[in-house]
PDB file of N, CA and C in Angstrom:
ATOM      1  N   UNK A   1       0.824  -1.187   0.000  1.00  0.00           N
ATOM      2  CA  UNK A   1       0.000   0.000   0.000  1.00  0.00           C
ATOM      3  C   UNK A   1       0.868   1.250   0.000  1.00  0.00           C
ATOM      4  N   UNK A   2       0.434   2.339  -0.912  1.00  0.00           N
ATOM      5  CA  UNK A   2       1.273   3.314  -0.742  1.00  0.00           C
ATOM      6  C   UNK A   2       0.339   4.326  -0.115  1.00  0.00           C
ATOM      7  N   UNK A   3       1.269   5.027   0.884  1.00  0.00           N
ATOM      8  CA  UNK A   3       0.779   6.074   1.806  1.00  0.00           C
ATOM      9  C   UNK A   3       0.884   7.332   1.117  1.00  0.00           C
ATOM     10  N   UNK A   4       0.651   8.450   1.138  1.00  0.00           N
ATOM     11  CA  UNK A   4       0.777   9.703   1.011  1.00  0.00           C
ATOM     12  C   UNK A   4       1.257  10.304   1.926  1.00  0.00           C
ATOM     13  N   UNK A   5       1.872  11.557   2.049  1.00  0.00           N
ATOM     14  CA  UNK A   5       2.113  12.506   2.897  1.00  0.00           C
ATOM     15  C   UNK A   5       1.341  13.536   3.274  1.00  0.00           C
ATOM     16  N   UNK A   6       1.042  13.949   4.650  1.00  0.00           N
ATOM     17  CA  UNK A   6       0.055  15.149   4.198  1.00  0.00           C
ATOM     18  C   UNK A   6      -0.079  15.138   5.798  1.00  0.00           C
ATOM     19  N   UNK A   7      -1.299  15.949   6.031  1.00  0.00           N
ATOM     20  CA  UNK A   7      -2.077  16.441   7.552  1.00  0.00           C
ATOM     21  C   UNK A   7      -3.300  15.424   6.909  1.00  0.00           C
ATOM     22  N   UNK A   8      -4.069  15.054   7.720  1.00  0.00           N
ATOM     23  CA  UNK A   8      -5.383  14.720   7.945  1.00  0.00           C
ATOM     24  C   UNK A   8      -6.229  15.640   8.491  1.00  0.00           C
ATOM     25  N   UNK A   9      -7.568  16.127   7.836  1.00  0.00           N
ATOM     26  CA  UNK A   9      -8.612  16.765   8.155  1.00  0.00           C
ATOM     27  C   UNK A   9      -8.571  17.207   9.829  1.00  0.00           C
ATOM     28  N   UNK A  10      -8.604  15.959  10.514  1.00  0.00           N
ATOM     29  CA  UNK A  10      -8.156  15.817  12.032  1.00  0.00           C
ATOM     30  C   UNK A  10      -7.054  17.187  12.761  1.00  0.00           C
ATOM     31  N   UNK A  11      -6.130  16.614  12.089  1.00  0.00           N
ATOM     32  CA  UNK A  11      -4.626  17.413  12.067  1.00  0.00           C
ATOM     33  C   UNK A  11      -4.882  18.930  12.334  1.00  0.00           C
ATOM     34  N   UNK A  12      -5.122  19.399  11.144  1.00  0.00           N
ATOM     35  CA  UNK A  12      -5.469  20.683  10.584  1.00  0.00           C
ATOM     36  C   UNK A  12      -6.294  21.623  11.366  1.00  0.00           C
ATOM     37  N   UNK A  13      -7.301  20.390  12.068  1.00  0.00           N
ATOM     38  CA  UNK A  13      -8.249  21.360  12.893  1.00  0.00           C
ATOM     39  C   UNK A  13      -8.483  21.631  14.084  1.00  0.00           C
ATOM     40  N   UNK A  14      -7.107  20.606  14.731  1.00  0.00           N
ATOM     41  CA  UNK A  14      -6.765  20.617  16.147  1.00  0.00           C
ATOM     42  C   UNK A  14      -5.708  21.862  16.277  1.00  0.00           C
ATOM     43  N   UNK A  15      -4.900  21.984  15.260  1.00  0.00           N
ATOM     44  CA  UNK A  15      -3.785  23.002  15.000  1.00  0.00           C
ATOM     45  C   UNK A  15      -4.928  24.674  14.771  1.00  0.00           C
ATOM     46  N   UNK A  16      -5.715  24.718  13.962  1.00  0.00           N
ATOM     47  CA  UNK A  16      -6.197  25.839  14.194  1.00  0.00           C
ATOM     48  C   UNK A  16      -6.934  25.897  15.410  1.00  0.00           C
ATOM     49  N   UNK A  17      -7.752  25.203  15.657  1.00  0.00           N
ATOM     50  CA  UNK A  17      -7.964  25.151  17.329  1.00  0.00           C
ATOM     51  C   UNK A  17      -7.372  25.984  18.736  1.00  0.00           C
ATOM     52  N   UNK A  18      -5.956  25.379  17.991  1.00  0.00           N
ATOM     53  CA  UNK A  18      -4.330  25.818  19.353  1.00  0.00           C
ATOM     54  C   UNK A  18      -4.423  26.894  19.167  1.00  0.00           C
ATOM     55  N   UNK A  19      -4.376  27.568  17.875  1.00  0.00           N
ATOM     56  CA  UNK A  19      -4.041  28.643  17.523  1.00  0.00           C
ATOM     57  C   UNK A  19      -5.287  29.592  17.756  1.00  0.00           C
ATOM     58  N   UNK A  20      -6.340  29.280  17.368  1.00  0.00           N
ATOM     59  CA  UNK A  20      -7.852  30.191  18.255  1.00  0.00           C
ATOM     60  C   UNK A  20      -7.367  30.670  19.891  1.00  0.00           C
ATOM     61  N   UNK A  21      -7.388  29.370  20.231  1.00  0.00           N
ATOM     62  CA  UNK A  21      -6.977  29.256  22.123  1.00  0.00           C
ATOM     63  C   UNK A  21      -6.069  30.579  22.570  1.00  0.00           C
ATOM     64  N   UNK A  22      -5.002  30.094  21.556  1.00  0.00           N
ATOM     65  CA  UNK A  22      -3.578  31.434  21.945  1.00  0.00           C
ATOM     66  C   UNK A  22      -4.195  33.226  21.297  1.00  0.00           C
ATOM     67  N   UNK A  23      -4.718  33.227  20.320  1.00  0.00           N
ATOM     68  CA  UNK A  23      -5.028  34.168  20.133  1.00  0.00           C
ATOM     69  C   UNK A  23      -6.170  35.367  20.604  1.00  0.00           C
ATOM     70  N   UNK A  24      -7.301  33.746  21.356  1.00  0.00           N
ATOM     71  CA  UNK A  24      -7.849  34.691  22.171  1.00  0.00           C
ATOM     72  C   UNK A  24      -6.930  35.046  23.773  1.00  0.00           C
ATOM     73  N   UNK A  25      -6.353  34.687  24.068  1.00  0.00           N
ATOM     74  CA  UNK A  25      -5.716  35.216  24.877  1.00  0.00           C
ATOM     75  C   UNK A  25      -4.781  36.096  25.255  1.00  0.00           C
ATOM     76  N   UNK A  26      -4.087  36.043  23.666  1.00  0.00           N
ATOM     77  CA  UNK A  26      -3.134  37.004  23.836  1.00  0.00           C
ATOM     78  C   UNK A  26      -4.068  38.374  23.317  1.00  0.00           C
ATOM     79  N   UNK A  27      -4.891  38.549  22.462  1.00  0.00           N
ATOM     80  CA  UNK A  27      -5.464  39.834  22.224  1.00  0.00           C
ATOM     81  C   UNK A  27      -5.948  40.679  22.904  1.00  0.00           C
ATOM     82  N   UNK A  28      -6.331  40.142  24.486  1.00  0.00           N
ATOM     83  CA  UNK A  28      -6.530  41.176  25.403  1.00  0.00           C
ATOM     84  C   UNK A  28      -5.167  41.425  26.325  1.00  0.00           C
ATOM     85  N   UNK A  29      -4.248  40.762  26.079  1.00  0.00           N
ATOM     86  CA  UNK A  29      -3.319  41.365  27.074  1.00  0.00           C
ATOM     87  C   UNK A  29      -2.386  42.570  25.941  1.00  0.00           C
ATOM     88  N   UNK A  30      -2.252  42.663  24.656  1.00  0.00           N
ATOM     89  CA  UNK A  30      -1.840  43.134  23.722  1.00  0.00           C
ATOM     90  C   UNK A  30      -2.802  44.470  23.968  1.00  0.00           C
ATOM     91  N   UNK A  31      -3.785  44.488  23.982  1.00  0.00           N
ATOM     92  CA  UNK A  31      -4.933  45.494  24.023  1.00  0.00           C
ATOM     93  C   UNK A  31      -4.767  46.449  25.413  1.00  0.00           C
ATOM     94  N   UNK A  32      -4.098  45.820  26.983  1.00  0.00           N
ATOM     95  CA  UNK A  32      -4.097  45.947  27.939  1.00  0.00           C
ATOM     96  C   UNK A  32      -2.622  46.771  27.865  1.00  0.00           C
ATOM     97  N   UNK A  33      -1.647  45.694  27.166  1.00  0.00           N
ATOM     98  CA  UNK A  33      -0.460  46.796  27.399  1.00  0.00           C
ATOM     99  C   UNK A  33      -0.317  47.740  26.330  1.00  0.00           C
ATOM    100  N   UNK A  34      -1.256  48.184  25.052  1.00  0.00           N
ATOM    101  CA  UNK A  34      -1.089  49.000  24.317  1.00  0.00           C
ATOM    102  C   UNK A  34      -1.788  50.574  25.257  1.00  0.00           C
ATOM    103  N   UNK A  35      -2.625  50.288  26.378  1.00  0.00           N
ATOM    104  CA  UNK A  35      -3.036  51.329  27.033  1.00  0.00           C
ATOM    105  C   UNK A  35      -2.328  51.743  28.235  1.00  0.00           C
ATOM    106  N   UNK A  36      -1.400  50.465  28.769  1.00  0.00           N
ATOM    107  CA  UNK A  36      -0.540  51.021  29.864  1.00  0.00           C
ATOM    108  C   UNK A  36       0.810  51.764  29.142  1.00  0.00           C
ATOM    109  N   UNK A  37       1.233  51.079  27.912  1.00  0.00           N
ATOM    110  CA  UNK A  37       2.226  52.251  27.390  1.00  0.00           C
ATOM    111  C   UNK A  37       1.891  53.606  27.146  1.00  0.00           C
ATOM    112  N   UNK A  38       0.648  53.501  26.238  1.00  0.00           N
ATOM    113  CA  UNK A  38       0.451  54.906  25.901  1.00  0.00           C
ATOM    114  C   UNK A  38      -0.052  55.905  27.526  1.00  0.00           C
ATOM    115  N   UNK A  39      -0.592  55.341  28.803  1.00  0.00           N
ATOM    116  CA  UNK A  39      -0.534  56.433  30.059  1.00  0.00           C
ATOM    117  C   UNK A  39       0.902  56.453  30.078  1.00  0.00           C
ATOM    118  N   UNK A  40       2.534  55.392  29.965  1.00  0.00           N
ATOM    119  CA  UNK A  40       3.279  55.831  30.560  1.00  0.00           C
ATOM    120  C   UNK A  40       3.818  56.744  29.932  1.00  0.00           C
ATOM    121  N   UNK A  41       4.010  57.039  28.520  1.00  0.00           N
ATOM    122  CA  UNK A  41       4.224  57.712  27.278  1.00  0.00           C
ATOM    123  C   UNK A  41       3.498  59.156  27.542  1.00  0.00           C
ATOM    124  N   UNK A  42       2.475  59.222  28.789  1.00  0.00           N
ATOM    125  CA  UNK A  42       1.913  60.819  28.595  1.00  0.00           C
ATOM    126  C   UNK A  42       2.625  61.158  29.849  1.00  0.00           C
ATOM    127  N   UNK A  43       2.759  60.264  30.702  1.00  0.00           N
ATOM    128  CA  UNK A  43       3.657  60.908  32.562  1.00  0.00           C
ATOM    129  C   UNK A  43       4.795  60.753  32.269  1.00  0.00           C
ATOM    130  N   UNK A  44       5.800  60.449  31.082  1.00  0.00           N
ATOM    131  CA  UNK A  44       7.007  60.546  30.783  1.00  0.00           C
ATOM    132  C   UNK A  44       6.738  62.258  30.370  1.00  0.00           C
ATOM    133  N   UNK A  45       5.804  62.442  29.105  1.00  0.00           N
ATOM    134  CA  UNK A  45       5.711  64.074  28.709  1.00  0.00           C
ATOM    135  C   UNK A  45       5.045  64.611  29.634  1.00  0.00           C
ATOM    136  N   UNK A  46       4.795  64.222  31.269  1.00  0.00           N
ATOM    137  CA  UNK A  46       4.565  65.508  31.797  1.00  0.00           C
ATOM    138  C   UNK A  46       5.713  65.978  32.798  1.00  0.00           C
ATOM    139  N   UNK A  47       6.739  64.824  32.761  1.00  0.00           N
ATOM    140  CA  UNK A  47       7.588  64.723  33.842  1.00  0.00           C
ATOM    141  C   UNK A  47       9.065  65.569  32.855  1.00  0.00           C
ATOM    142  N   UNK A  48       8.768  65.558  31.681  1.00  0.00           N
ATOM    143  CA  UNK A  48      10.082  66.304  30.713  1.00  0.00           C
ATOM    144  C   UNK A  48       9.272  67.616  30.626  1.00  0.00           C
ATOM    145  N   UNK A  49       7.958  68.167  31.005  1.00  0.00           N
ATOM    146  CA  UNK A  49       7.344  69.372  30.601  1.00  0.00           C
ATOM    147  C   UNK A  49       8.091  70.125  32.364  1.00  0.00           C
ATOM    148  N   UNK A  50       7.233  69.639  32.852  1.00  0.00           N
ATOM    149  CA  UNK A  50       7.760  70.049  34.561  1.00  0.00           C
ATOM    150  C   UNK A  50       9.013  70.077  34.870  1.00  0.00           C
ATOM    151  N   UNK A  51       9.853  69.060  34.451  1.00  0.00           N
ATOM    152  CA  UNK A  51      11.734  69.688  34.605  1.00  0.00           C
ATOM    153  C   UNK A  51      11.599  70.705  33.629  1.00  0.00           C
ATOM    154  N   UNK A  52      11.468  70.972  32.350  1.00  0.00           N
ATOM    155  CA  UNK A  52      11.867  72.522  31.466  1.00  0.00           C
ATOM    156  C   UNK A  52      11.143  73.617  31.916  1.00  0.00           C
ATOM    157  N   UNK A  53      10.079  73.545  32.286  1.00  0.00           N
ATOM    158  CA  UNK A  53       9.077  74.571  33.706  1.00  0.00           C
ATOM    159  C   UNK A  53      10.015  74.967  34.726  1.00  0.00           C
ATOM    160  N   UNK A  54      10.595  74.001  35.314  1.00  0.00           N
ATOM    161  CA  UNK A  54      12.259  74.397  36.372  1.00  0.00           C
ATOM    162  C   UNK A  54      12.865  75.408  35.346  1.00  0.00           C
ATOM    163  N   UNK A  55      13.260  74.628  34.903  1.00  0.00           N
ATOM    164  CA  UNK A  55      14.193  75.081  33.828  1.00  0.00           C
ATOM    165  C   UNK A  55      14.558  76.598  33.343  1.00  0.00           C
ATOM    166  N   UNK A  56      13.152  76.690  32.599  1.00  0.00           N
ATOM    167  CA  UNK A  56      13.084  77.990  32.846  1.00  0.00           C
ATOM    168  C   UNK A  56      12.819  79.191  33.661  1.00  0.00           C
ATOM    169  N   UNK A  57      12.625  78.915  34.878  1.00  0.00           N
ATOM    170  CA  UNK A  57      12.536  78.949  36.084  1.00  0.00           C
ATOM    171  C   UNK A  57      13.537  79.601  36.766  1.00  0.00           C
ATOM    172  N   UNK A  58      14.921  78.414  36.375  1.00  0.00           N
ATOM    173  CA  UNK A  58      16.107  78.993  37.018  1.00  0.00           C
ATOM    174  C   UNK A  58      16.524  79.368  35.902  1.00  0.00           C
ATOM    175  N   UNK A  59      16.317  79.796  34.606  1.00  0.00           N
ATOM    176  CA  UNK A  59      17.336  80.918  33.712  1.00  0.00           C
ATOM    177  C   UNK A  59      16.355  82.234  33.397  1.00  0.00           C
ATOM    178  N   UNK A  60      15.384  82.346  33.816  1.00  0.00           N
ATOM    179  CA  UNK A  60      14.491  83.641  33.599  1.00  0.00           C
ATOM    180  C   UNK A  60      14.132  84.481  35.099  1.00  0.00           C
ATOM    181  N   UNK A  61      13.556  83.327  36.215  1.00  0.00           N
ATOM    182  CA  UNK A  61      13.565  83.915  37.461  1.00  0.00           C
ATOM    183  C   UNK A  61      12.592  83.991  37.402  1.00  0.00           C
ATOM    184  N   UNK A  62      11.043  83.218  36.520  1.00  0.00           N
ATOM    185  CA  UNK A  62       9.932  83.882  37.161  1.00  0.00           C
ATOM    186  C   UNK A  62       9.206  82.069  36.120  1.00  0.00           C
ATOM    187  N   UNK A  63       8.138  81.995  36.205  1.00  0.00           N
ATOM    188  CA  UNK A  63       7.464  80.891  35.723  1.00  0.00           C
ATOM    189  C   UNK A  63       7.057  81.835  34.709  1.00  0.00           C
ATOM    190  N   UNK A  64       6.340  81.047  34.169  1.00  0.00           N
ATOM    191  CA  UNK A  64       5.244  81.836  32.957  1.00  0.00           C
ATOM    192  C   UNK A  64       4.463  82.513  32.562  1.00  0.00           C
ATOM    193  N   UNK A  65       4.313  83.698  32.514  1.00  0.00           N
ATOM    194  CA  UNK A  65       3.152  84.603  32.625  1.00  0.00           C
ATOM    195  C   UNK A  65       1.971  83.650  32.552  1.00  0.00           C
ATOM    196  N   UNK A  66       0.454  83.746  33.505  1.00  0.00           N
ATOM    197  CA  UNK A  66      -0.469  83.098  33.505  1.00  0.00           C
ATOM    198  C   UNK A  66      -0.811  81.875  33.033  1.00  0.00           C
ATOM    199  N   UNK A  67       0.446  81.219  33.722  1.00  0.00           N
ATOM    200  CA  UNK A  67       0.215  79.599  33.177  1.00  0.00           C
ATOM    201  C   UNK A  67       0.787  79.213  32.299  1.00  0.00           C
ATOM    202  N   UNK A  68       0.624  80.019  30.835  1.00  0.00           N
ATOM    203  CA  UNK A  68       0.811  80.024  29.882  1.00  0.00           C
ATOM    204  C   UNK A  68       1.506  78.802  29.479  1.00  0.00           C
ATOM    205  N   UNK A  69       1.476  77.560  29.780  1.00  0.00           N
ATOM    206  CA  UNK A  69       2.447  76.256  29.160  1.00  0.00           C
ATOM    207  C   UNK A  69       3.401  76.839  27.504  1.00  0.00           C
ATOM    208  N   UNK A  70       2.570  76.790  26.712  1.00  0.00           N
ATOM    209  CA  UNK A  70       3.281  77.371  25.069  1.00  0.00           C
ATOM    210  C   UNK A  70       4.133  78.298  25.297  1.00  0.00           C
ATOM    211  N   UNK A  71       4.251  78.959  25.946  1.00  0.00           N
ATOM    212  CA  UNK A  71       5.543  79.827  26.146  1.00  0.00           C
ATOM    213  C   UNK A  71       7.012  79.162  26.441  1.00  0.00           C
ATOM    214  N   UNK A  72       6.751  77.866  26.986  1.00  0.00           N
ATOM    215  CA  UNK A  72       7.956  77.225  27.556  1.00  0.00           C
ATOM    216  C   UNK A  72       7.818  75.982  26.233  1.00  0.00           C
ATOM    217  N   UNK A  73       6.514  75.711  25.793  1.00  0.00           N
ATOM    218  CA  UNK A  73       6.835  74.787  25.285  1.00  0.00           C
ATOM    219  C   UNK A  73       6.796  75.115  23.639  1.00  0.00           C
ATOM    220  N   UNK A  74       7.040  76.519  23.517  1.00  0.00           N
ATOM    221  CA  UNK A  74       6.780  76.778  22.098  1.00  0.00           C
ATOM    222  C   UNK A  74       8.535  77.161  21.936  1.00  0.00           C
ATOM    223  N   UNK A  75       9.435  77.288  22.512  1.00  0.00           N
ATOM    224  CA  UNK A  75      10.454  77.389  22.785  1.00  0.00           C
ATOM    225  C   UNK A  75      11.658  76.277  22.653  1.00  0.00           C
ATOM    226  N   UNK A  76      12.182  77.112  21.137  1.00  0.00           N
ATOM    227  CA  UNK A  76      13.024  75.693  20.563  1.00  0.00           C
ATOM    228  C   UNK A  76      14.348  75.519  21.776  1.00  0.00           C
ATOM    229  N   UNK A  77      14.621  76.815  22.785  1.00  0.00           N
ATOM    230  CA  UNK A  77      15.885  76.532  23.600  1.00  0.00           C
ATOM    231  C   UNK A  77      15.183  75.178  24.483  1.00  0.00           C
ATOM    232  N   UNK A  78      14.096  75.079  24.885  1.00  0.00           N
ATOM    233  CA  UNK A  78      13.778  73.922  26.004  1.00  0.00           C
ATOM    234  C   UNK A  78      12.962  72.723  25.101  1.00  0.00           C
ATOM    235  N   UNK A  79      12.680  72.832  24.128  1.00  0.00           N
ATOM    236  CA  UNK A  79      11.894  71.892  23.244  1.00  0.00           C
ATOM    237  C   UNK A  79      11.739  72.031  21.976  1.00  0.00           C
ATOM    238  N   UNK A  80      13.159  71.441  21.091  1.00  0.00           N
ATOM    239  CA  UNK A  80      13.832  71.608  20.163  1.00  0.00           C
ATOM    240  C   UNK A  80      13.197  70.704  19.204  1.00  0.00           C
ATOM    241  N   UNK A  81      12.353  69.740  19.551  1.00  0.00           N
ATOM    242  CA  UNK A  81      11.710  69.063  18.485  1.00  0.00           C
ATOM    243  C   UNK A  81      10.049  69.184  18.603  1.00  0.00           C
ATOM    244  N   UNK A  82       9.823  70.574  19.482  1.00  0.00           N
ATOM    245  CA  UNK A  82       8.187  70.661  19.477  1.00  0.00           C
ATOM    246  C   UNK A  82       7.710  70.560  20.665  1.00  0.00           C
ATOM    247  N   UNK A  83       6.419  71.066  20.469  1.00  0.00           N
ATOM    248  CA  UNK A  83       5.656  70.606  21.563  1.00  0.00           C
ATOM    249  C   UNK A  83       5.358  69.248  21.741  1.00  0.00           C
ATOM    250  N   UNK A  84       5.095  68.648  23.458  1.00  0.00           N
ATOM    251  CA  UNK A  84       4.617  66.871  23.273  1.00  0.00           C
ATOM    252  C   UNK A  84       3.528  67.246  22.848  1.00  0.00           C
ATOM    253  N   UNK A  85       3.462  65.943  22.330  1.00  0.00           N
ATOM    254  CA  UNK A  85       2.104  65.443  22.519  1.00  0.00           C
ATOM    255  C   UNK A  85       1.332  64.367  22.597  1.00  0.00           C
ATOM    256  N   UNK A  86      -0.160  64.197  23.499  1.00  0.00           N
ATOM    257  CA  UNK A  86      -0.351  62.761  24.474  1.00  0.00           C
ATOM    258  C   UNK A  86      -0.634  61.724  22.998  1.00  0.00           C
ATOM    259  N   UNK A  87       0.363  60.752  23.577  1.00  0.00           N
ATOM    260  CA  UNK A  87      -0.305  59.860  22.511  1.00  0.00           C
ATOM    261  C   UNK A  87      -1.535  59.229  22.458  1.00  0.00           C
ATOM    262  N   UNK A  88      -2.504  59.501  23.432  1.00  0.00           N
ATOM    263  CA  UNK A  88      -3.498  58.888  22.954  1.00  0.00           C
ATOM    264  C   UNK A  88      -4.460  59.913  22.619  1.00  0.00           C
ATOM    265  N   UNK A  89      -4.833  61.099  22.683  1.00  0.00           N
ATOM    266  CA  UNK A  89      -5.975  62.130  22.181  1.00  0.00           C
ATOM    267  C   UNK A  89      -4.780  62.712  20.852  1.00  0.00           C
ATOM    268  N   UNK A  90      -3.281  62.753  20.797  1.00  0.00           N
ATOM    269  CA  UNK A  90      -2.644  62.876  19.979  1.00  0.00           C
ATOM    270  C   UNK A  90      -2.908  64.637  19.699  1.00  0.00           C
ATOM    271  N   UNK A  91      -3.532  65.635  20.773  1.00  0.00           N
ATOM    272  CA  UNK A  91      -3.680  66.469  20.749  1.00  0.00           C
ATOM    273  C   UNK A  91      -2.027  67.453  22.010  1.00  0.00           C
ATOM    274  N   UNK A  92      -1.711  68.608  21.164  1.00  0.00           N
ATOM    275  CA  UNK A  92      -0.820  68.827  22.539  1.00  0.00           C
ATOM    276  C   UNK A  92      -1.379  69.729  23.231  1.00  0.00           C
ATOM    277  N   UNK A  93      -2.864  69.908  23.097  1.00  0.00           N
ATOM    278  CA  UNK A  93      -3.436  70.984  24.144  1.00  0.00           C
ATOM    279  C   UNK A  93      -4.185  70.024  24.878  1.00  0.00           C
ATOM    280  N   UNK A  94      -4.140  68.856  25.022  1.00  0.00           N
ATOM    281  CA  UNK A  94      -4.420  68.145  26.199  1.00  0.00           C
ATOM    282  C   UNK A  94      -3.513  68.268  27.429  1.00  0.00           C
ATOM    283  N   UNK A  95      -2.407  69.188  27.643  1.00  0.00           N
ATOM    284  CA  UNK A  95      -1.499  69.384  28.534  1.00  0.00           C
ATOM    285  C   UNK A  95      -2.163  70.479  29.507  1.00  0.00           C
ATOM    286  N   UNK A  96      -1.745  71.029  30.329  1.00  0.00           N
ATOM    287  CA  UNK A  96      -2.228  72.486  30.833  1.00  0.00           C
ATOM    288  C   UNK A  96      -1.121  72.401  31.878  1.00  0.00           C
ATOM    289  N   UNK A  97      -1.309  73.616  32.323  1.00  0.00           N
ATOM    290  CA  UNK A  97      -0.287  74.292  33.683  1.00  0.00           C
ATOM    291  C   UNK A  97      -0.973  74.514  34.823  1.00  0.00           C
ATOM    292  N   UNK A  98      -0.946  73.658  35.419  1.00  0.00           N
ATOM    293  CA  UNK A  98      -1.750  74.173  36.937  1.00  0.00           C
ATOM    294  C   UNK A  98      -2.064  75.694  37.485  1.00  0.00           C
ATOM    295  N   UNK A  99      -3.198  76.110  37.894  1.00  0.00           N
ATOM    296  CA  UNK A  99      -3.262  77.600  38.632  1.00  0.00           C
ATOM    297  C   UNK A  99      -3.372  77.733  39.850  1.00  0.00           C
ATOM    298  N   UNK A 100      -2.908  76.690  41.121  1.00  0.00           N
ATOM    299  CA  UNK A 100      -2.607  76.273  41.992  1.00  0.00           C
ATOM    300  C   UNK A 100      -1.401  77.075  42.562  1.00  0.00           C
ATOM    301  N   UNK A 101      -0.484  77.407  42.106  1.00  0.00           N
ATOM    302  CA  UNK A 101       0.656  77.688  42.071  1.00  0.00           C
ATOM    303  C   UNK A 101       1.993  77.175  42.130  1.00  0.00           C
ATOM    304  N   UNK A 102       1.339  75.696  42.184  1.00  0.00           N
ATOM    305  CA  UNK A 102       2.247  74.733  42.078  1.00  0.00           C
ATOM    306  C   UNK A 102       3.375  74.456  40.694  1.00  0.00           C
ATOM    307  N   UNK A 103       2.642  75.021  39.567  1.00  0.00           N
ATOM    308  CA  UNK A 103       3.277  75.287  38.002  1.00  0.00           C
ATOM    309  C   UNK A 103       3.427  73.952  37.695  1.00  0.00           C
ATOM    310  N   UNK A 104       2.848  72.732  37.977  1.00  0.00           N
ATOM    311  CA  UNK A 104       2.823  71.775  37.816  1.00  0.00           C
ATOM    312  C   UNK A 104       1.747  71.227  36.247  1.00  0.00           C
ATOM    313  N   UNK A 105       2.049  70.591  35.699  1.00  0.00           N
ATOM    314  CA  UNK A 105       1.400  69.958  34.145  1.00  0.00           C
ATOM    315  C   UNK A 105       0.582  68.794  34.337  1.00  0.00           C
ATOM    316  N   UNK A 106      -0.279  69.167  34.090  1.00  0.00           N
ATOM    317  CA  UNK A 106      -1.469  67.488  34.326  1.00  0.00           C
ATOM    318  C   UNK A 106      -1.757  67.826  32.224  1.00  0.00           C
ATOM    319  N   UNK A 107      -2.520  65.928  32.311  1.00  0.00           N
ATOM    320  CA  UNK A 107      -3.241  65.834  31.030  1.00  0.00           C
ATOM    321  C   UNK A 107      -4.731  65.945  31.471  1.00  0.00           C
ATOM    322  N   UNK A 108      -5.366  66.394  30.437  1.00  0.00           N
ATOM    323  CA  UNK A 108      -6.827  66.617  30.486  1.00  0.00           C
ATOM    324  C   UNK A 108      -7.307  65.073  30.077  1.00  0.00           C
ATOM    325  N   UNK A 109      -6.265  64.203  29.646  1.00  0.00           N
ATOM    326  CA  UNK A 109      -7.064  62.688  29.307  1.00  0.00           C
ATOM    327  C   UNK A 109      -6.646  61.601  30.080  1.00  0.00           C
ATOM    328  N   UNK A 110      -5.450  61.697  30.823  1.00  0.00           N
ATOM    329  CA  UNK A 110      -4.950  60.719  31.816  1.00  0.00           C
ATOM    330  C   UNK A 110      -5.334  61.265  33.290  1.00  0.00           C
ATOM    331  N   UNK A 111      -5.379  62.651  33.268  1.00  0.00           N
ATOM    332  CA  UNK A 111      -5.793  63.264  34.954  1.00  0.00           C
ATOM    333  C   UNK A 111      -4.652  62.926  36.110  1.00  0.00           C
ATOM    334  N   UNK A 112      -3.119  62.767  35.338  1.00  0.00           N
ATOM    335  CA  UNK A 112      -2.349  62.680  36.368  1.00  0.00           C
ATOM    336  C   UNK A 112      -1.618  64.204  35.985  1.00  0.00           C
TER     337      UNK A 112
END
């Protein structure tokens, strides 16, 4: 008798099977860390906005007239490739300057 080579019907559908199994599982953790990067990706740009807020701070002697964030961040000496911006609203007026007096930077979409 001669055999053939091949998968059997069987084969084929235990293997896509495995592969259903793994894929539903991995698609929510893929989904889970695509949202914990993009919060750490906005408290990285608020933590580089708030040191150049120092920054200018100690080479001017005064914070920003009324908050004003774009003044520091429209400023190629402290932010030479632009203003941030959050990657997930992908807007950079999701930033603001506290009126607290703290001169501190929160996002309007993460709330840290």
């Amino acid at each position: 008798m001669r055999r053939e080579k091949g998968f059997t019907l069987i084969e084929l559908l235990v293997v896509i099977a495995i592969l259903g199994v793994l894929a539903a599982i991995a698609i929510p953790r893929i989904t889970t860390s695509t949202a914990t990067a993009k919060a750490n990706a906005c408290a990285t740009n608020i933590d580089i906005m708030n040191t150049q807020i120092e920054m200018y701070y100690a080479d001017k002697g005064y914070y920003p007239a009324g908050n004003d964030l774009t003044i520091v961040t429209g400023d190629p000496n402290y932010f030479p490739e632009g203003e941030p911006v959050c990657p997930t609203t992908r807007l950079s007026s999701s930033y603001s300057m506290l009126t607290d007096g703290t001169h501190r930077v929160t996002c309007s979409e993460h709330g840290h």
